[in-house]
Protein backbone atom coordinates (compact mmCIF):
# COMPACT_ATOMS: atom_id res chain seq x y z
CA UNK A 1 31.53 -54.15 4.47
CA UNK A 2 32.23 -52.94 8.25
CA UNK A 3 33.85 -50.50 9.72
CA UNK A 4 37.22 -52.52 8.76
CA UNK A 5 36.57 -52.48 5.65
CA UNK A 6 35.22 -56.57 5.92
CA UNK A 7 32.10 -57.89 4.74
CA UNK A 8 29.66 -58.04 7.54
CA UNK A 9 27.61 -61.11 7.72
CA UNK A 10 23.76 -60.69 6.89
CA UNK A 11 21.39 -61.24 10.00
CA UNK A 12 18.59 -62.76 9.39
CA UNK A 13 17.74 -64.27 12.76
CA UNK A 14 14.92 -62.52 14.43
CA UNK A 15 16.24 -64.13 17.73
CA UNK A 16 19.78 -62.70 17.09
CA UNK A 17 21.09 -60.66 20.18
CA UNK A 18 21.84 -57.54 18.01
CA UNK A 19 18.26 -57.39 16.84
CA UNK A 20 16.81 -57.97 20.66
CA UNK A 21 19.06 -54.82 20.98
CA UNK A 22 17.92 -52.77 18.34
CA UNK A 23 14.34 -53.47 19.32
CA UNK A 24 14.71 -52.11 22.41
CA UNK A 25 15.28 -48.90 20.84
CA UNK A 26 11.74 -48.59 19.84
CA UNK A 27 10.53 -48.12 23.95
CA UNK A 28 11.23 -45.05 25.80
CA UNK A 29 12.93 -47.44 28.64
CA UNK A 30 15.14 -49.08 25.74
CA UNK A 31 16.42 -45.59 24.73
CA UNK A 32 17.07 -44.14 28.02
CA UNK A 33 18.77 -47.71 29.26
CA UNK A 34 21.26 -47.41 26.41
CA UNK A 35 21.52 -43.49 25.70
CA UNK A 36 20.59 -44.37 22.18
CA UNK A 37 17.68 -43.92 19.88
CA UNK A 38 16.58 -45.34 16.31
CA UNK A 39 15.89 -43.44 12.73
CA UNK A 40 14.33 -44.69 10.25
CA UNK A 41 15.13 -44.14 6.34
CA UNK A 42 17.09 -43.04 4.01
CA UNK A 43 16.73 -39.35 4.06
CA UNK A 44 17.04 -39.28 7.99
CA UNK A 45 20.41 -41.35 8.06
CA UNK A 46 21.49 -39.38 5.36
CA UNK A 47 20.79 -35.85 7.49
CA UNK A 48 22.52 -38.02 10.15
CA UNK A 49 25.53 -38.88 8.57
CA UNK A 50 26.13 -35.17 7.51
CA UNK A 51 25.60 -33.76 10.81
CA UNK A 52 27.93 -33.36 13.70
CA UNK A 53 25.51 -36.45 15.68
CA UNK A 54 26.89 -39.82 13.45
CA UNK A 55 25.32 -42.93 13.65
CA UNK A 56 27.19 -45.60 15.38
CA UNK A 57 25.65 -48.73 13.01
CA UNK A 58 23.56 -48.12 10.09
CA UNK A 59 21.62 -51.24 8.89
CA UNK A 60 20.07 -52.22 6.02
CA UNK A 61 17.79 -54.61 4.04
CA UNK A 62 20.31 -57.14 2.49
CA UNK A 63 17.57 -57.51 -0.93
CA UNK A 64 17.31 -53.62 -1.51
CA UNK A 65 20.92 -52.90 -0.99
CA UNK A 66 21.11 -51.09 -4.32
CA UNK A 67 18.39 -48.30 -3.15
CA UNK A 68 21.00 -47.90 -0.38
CA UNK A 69 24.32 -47.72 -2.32
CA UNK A 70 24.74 -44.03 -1.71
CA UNK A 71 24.27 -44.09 1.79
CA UNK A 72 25.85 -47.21 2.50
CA UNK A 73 29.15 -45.47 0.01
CA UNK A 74 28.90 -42.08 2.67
CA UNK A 75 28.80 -44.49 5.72
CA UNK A 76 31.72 -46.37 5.14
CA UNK A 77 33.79 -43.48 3.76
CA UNK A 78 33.32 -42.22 7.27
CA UNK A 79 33.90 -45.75 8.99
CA UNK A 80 30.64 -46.65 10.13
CA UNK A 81 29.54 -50.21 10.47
CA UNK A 82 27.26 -51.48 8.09
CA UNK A 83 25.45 -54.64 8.76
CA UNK A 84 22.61 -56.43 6.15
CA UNK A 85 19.54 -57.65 7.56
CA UNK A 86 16.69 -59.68 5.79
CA UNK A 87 13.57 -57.86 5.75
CA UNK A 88 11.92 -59.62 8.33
CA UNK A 89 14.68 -58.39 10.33
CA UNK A 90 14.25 -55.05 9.57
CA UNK A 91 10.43 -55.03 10.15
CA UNK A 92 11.39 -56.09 13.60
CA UNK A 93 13.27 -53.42 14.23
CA UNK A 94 11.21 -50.57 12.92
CA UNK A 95 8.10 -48.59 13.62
CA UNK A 96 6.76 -48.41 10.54
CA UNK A 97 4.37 -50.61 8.65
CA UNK A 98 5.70 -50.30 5.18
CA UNK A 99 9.78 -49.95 6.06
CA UNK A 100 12.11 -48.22 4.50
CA UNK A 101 15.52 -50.22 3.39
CA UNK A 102 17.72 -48.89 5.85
CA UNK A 103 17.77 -47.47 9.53
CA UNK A 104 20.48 -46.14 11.94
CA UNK A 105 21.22 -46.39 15.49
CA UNK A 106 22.34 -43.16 16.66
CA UNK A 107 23.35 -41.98 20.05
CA UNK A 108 21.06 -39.27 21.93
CA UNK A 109 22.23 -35.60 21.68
CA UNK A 110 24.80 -34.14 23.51
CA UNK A 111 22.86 -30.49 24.33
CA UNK A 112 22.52 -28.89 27.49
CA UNK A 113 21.31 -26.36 29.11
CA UNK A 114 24.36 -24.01 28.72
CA UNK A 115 24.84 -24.56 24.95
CA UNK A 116 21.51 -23.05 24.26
CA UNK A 117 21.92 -20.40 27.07
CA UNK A 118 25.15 -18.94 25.30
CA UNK A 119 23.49 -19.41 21.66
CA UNK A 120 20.90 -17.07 22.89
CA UNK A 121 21.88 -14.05 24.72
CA UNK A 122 22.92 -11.99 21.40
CA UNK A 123 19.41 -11.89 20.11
CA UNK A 124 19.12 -15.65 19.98
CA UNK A 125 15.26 -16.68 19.43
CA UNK A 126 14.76 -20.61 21.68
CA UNK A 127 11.42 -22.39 21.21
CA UNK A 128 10.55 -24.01 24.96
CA UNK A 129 7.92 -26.77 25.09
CA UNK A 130 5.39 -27.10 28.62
CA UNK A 131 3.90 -30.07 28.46
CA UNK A 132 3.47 -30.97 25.13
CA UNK A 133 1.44 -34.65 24.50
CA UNK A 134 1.83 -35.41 20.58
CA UNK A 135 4.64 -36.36 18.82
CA UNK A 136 3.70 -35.01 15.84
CA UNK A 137 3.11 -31.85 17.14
CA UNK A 138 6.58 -31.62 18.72
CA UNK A 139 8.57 -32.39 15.45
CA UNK A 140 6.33 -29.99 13.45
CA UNK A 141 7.51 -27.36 15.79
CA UNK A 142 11.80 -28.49 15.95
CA UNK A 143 11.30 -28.34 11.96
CA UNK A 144 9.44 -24.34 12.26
CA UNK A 145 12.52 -23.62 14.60
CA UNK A 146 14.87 -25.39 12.81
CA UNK A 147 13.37 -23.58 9.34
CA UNK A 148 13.33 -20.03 11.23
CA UNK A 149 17.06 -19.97 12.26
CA UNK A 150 16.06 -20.14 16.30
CA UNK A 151 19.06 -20.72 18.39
CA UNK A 152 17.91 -24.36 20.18
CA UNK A 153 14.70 -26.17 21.61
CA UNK A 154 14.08 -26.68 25.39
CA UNK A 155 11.84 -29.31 26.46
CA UNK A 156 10.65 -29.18 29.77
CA UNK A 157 10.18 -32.27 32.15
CA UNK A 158 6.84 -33.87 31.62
CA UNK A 159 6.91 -33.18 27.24
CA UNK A 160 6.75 -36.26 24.75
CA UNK A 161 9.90 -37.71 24.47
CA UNK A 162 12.28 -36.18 21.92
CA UNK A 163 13.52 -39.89 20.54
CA UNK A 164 9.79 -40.98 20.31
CA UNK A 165 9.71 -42.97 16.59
CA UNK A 166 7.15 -40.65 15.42
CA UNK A 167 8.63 -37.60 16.75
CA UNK A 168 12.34 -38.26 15.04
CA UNK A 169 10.44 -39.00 11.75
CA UNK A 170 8.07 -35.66 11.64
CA UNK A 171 11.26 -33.63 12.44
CA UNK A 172 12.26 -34.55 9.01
CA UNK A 173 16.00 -34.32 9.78
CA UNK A 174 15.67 -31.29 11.93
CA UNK A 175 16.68 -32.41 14.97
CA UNK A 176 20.29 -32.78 13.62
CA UNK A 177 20.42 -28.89 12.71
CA UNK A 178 19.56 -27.44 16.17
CA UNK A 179 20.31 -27.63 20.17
CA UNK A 180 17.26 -29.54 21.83
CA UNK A 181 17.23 -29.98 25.41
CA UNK A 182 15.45 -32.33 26.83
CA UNK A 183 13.72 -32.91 30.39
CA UNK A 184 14.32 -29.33 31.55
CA UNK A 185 13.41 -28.42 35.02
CA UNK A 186 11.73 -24.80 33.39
CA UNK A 187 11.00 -23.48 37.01
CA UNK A 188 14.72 -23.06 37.16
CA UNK A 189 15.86 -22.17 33.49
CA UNK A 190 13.91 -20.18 32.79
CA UNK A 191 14.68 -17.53 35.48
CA UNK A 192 18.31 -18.24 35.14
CA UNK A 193 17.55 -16.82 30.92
CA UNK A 194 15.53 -14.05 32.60
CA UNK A 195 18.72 -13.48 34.61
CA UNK A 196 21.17 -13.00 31.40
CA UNK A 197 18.76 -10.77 29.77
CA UNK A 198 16.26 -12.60 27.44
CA UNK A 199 12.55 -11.91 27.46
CA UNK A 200 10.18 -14.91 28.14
CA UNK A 201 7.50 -14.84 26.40
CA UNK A 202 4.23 -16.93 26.71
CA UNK A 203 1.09 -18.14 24.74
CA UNK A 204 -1.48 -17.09 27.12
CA UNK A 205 -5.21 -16.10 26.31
CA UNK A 206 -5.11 -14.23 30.16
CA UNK A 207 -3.97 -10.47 30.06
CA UNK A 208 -2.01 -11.37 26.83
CA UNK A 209 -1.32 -8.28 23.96
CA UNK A 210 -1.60 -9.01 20.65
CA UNK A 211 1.49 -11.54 18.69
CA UNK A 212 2.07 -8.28 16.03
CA UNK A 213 2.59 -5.95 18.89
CA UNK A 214 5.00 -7.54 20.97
CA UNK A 215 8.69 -7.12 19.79
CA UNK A 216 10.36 -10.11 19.54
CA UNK A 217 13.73 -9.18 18.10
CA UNK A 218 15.47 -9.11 21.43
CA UNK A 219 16.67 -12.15 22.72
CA UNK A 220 13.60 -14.14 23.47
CA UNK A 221 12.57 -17.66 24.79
CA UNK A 222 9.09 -18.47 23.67
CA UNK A 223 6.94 -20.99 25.45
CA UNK A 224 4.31 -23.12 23.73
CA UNK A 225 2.56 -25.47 26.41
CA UNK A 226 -0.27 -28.59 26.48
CA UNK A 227 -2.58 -29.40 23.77
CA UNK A 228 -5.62 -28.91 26.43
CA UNK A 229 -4.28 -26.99 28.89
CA UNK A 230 -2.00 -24.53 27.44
CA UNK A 231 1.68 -23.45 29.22
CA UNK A 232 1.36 -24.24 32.80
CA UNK A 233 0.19 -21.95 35.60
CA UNK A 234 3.81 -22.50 37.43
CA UNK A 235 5.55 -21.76 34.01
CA UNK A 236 3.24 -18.83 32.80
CA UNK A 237 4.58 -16.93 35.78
CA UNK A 238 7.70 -16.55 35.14
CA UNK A 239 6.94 -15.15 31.92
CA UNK A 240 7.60 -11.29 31.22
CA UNK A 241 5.47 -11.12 28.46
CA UNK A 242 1.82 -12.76 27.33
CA UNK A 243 1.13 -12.99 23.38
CA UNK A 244 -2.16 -14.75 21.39
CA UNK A 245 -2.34 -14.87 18.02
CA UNK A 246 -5.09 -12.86 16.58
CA UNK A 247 -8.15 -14.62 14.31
CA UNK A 248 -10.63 -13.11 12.20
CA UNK A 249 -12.58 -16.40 11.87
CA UNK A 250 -14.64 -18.45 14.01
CA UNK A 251 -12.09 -20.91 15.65
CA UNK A 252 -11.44 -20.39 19.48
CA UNK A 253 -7.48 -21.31 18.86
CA UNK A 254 -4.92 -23.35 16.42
CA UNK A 255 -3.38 -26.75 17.27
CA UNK A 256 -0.15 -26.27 19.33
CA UNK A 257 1.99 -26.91 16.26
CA UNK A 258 0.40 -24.61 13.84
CA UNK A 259 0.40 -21.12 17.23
CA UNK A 260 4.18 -22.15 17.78
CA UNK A 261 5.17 -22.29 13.89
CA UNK A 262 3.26 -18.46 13.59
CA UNK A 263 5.32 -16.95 16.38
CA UNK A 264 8.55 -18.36 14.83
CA UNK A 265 7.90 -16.57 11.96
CA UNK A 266 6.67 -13.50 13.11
CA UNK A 267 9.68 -13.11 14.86
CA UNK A 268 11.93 -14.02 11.70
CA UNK A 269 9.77 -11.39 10.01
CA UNK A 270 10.04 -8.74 12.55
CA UNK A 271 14.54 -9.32 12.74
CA UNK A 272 14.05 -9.09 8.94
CA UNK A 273 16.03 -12.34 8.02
CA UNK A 274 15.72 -13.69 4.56
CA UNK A 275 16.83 -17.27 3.35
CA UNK A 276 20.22 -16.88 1.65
């Protein structure tokens, strides 16, 4: 049933205008053309349809409907349309090789600059991304902020995009929880945070002190940059303070994902916050 409470016809046309639609949603053009992006199973459309971000469709495979009863039962209570697909359809419209029964079409985040600004000037702890070429690595490191209590994400101009398939799917639901901003000009924000009183802090191997001896329980923005090249020379300026992470072992450095998650929870350690 829709929105209306009628039953929605199945689609099972691959050259149906909804699907050319939702296929679009899988390019970076497609997404920023409409102002929407796609998610793909059942436990990010349920983390969707319990955050404040609700899907506008969610769309499933008319032969697995049953594995979908509980989602489909929260969508409609809150009036979302709910259309059946054949599977062929749905393989269209996903990124996946082995799809899941259902996806969502959801529209991009609302965040901006001054939502994350106010969330952090009363010891507020934002994660801000330089650069930053792998997917993966970016939703591994919304999740750490996301699992650390950290007041938003900003991703500067030049990062991965946020609504990238394989991005959405490694925040695991994250990127519901927290403010992410995305395409930030950082040669301006981050002076204007500077300005209000928060300490920016940088992964830097150059005339950096040691991660366990810098305080990070003030209010703090903390940069992670490039896979290869590290936070940027323009960005690493404007930072007040340089950290690396001290290793015992042989390894010259950790992937971005794995420095940025350590940091997060140093800093959760050192404000002494415990999981409730």
């Amino acid at each position: 049933m829709d929105a209306r409470g009628k039953q929605a016809e199945p689609i099972r046309s691959l050259q149906n205008p909804r699907v050319k639609q939702w296929t679009e949603l899988l390019s970076r053009k497609g997404r920023e053309k409409t102002g929407r992006f796609l998610i793909e199973g059942l436990h990010l459309v349920e983390e969707a349809l319990r955050s404040e971000l609700q899907p506008e469709t969610v769309v499933y495979a008319e032969e697995k409907a049953a594995a979908c009863a509980a989602v489909l039962a929260e969508a409609r209570e809150l009036g979302i349309e709910c259309v059946p697909v054949s599977e062929q359809v749905l393989a269209k419209c996903t990124d996946t090789l082995t799809p899941q029964p259902v996806f969502a079409i959801v529209p991009k985040l609302p965040w901006q600059l001054g939502d994350v600004l106010k969330r952090s000037t009363q010891g507020g702890l934002v994660v801000v991304v330089d650069g930053l070429q792998d997917p993966g690595n970016l939703g591994t490191i919304i999740r750490s902020a996301d699992a650390v209590g950290a007041s938003g994400v900003v991703l500067g101009k030049g990062t991965v995009d946020l609504y990238n398939p394989k991005t959405v799917r490694s925040t695991m639901g994250s990127l519901f929880h927290l403010p992410i901003v995305t395409q930030a000009e950082l040669a301006a924000c981050l002076p204007e945070a500077a300005a209000q009183g928060i300490q920016i802090v940088s992964m830097s191997l150059d005339g950096a002190e040691p991660l366990y001896a810098c305080d990070l329980r003030p209010s703090t923005w903390f940069v992670i940059g490039n896979e290869g090249q590290g936070v940027s020379i323009e960005v690493d300026q404007l930072a007040s303070k340089r950290v690396l992470i001290p290793m015992a072992g042989r390894a010259e450095s950790l992937n971005a994902a794995m420095a940025a998650t350590v940091v997060l929870f140093e800093a959760m350690r050192q404000r002494g916050i415990q999981r409730s």
